[in-house]
N, C-alpha and C. Protein backbone atom coordinates (compact mmCIF):
# COMPACT_ATOMS: atom_id res chain seq x y z
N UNK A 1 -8.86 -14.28 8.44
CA UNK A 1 -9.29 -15.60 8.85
C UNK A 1 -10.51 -15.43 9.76
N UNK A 2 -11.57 -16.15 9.55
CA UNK A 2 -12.47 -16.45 10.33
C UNK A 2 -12.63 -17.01 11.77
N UNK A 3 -13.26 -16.27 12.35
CA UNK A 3 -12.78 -17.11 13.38
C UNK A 3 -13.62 -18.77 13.74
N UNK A 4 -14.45 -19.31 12.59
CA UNK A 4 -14.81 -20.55 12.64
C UNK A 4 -13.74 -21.32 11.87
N UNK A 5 -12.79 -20.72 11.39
CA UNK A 5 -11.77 -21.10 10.70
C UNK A 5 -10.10 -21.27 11.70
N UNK A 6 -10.83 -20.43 12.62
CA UNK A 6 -9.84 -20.71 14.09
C UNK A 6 -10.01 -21.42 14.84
N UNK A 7 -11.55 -21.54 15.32
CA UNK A 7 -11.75 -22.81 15.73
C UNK A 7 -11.57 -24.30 15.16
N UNK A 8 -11.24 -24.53 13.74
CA UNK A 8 -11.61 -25.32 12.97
C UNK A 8 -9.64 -25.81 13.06
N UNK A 9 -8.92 -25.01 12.59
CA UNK A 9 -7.34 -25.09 12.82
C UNK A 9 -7.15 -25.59 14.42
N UNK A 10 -7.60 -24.79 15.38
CA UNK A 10 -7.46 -25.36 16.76
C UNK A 10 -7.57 -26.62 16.97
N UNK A 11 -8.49 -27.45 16.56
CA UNK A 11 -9.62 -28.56 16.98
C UNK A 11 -8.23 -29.56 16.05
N UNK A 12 -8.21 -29.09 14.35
CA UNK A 12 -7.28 -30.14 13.86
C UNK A 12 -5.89 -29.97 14.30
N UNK A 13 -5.28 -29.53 14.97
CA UNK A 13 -4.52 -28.84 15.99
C UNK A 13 -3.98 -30.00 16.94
N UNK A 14 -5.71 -30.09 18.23
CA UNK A 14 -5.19 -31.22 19.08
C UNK A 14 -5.53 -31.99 18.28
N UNK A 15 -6.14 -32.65 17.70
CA UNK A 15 -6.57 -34.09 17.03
C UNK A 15 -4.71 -34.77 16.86
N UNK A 16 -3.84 -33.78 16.07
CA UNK A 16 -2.98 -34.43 15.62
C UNK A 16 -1.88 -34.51 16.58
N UNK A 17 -2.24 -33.64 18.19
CA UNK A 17 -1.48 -33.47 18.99
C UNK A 17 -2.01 -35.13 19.41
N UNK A 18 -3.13 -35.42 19.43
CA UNK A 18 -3.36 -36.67 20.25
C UNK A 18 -3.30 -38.03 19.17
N UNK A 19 -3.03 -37.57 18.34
CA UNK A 19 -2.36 -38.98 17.06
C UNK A 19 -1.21 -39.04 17.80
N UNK A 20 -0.11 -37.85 17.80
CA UNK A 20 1.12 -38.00 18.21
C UNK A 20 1.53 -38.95 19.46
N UNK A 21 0.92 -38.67 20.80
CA UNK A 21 0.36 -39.36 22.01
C UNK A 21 -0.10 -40.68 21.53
N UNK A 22 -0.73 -41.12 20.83
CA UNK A 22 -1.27 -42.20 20.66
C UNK A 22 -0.12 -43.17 19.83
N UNK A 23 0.59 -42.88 19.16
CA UNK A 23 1.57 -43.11 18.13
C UNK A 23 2.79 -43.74 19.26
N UNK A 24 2.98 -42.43 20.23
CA UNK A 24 4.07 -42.47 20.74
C UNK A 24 3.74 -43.83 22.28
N UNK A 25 2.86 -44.13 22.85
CA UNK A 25 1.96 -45.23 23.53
C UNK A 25 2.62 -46.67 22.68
N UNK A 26 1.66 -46.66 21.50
CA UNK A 26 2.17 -47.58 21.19
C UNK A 26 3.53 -48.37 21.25
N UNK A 27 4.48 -47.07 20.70
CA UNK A 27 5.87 -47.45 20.20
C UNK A 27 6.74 -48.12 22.40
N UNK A 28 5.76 -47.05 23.42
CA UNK A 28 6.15 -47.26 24.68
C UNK A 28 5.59 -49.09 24.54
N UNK A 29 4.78 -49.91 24.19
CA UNK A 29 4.42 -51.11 24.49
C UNK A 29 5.30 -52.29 24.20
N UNK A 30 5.74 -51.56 22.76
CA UNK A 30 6.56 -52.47 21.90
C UNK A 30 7.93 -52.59 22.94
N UNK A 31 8.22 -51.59 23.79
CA UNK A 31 9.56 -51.54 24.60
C UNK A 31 9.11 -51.91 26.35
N UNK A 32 7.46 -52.35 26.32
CA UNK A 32 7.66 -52.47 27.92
C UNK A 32 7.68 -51.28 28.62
N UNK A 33 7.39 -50.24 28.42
CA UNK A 33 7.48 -49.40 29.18
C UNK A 33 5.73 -48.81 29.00
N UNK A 34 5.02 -49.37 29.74
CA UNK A 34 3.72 -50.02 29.96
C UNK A 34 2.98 -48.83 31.37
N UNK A 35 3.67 -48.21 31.91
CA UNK A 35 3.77 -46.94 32.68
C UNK A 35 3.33 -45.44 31.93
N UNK A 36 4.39 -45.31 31.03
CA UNK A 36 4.45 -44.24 29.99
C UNK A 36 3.32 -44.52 29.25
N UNK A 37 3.38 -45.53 28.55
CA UNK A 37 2.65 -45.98 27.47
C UNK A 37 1.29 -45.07 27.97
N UNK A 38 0.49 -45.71 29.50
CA UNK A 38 -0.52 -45.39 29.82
C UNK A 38 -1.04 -44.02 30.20
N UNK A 39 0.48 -43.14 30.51
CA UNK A 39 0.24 -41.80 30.12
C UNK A 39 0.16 -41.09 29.30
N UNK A 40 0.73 -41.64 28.12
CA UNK A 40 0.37 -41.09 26.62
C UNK A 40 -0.97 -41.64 25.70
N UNK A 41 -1.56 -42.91 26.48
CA UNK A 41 -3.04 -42.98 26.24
C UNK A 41 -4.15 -42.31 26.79
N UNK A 42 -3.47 -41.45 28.19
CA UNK A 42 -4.30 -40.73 28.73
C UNK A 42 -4.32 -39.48 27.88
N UNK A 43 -3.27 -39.06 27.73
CA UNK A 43 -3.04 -37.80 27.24
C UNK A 43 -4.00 -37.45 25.56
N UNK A 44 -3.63 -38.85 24.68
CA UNK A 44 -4.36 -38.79 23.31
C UNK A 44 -6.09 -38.71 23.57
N UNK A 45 -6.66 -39.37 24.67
CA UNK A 45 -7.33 -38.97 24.83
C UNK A 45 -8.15 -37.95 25.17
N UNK A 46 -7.25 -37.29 26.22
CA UNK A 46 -7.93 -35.77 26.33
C UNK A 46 -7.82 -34.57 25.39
N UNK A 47 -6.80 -35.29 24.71
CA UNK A 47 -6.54 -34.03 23.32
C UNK A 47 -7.47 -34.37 22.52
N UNK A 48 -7.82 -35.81 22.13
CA UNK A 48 -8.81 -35.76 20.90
C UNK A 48 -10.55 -35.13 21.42
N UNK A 49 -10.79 -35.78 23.20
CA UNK A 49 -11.98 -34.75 23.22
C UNK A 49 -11.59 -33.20 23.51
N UNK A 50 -10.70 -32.78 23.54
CA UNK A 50 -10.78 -31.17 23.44
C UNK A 50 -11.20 -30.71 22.01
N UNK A 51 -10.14 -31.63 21.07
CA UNK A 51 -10.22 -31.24 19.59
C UNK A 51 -11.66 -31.15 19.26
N UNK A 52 -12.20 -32.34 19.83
CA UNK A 52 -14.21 -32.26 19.68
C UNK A 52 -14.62 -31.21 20.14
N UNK A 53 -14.35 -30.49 21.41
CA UNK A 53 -14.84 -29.54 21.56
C UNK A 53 -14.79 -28.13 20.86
N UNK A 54 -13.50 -28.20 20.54
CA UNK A 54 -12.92 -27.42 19.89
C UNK A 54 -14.41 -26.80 18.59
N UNK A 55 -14.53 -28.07 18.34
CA UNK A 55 -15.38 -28.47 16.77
C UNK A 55 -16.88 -27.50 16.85
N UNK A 56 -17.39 -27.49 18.48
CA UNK A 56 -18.20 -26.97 18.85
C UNK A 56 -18.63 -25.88 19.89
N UNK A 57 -17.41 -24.86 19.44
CA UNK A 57 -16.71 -23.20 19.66
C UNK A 57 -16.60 -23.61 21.52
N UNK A 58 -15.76 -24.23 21.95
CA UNK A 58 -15.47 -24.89 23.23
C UNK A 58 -14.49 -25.09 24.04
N UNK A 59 -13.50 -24.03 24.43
CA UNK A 59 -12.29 -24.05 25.24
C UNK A 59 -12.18 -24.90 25.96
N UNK A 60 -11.82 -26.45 26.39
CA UNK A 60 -11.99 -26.51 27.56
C UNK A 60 -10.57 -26.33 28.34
N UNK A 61 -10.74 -26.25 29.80
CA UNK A 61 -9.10 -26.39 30.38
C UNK A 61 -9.14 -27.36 32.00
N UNK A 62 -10.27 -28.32 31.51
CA UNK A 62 -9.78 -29.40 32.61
C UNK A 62 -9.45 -30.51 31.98
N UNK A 63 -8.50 -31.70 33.23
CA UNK A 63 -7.73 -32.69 32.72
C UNK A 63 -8.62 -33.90 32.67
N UNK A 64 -9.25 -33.67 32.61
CA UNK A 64 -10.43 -35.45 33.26
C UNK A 64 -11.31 -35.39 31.70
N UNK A 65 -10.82 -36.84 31.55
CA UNK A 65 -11.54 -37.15 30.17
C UNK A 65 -13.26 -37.15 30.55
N UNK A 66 -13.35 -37.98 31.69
CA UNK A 66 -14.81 -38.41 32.11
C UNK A 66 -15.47 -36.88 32.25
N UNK A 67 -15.12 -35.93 33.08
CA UNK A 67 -15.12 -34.69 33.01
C UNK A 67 -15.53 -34.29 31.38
N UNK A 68 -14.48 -33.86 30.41
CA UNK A 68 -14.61 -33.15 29.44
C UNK A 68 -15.83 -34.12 28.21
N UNK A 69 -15.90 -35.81 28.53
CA UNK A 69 -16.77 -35.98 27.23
C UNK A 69 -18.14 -35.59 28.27
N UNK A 70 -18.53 -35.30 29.40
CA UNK A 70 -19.58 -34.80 29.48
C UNK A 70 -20.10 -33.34 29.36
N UNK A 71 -18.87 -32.15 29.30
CA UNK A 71 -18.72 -31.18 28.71
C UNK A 71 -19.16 -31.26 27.23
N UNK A 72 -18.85 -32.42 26.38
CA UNK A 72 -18.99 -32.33 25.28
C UNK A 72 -20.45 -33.19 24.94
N UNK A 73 -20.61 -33.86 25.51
CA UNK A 73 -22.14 -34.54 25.49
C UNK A 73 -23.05 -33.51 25.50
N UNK A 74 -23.12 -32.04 26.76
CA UNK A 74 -23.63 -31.03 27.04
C UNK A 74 -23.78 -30.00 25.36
N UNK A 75 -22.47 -29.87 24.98
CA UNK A 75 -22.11 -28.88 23.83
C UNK A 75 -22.72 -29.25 22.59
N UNK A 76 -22.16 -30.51 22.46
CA UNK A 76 -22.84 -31.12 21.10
C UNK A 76 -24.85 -31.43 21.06
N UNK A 77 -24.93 -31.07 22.38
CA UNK A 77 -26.64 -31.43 22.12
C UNK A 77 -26.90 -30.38 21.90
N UNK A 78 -26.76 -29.63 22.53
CA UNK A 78 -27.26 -27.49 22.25
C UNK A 78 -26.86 -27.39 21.15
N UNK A 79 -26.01 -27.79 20.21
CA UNK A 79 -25.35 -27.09 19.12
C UNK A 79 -26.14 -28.24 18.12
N UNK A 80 -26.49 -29.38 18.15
CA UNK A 80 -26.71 -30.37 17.57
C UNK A 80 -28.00 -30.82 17.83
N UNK A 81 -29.44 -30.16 18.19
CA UNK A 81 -30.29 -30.75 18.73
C UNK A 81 -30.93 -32.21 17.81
N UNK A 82 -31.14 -32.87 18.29
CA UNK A 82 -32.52 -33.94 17.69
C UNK A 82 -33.24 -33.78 16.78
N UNK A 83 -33.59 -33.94 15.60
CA UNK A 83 -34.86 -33.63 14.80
C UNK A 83 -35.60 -35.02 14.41
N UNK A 84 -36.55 -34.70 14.38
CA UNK A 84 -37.48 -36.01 14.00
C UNK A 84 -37.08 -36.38 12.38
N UNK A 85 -36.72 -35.37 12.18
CA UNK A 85 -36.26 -35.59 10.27
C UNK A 85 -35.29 -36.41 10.28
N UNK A 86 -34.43 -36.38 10.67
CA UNK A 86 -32.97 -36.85 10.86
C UNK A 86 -33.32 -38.32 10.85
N UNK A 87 -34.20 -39.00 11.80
CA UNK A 87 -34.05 -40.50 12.03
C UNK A 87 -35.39 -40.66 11.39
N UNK A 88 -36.00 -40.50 10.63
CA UNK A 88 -37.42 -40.38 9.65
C UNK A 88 -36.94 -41.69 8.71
N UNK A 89 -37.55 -43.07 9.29
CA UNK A 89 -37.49 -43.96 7.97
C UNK A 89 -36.40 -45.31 8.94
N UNK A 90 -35.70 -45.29 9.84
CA UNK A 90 -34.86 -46.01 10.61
C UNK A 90 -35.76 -46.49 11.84
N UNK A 91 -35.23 -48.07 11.80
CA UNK A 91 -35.98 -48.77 13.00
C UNK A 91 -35.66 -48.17 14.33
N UNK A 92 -36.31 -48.12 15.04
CA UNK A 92 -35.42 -48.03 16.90
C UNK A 92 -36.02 -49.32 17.52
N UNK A 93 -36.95 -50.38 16.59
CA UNK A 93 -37.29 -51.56 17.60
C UNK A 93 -35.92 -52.80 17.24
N UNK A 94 -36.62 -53.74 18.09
CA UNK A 94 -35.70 -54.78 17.31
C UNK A 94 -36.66 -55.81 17.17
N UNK A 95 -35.84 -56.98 16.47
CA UNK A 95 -36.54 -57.97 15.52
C UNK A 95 -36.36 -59.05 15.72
N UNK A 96 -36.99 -59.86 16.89
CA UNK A 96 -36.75 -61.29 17.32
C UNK A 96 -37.17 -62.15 16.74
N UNK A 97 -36.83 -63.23 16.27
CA UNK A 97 -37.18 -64.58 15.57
C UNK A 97 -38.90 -64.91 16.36
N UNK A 98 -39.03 -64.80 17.23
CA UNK A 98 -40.49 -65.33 18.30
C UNK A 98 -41.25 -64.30 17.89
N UNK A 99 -41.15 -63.11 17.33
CA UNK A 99 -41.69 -61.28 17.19
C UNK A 99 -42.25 -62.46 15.46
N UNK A 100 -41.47 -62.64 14.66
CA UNK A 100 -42.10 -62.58 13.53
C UNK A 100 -43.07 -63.74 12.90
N UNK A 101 -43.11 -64.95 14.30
CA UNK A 101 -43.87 -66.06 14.07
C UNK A 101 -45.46 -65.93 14.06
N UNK A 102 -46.02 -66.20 13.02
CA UNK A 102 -47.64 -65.99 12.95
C UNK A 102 -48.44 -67.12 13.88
N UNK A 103 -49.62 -66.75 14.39
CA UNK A 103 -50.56 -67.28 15.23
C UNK A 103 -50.82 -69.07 14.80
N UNK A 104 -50.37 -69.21 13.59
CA UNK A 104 -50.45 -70.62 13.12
C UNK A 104 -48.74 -71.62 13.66
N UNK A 105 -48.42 -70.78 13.78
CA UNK A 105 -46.89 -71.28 14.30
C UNK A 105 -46.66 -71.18 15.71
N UNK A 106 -47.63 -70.43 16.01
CA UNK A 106 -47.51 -71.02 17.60
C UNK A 106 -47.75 -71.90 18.62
């Protein structure tokens, strides 16, 4: 086994650890128990951004979501840079009704 193939098992690993968490939240709402619930939404969350990290050869081992998606904001740009190719042909302006009125319509 590869070990991008270890990372790749790891990552789908937590993903389904944090379905489970997320699954199990819900079923806490349906019963009111609105306490739990919010610890097993915490929890699906930090498993699914580990699993991201995971994605992008990335151990992490702290508990803070806010923490780890900026770990992963960091990872995924180095590993993922920008290319001008990529967005080649897609607007980035926008398109106001007043933007497309000609000099006779004003």
């Amino acid at each position: 086994m590869s070990l991008e193939d270890r990372w790749r098992i790891e990552a789908r690993r937590w993903l389904e650890d944090a379905f489970e968490d997320y699954a199990a939240a819900k079923d806490l709402t349906q019963t009111h128990h609105y306490a739990l619930a919010c610890f097993h939404c915490q929890q699906a969350a930090e498993k699914a951004v580990k699993a991201a990290l995971y994605t992008v050869h990335f151990e992490a081992r702290d508990h803070s979501v806010s923490r780890l998606l900026e770990e992963l904001s960091l990872r995924a740009a180095s590993k993922y840079p920008p290319s001008s190719t990529t967005t080649q042909g897609y607007s980035t302006g926008t398109t106001r009704p007043q933007d497309t009125q000609t000099s006779t319509q004003a």
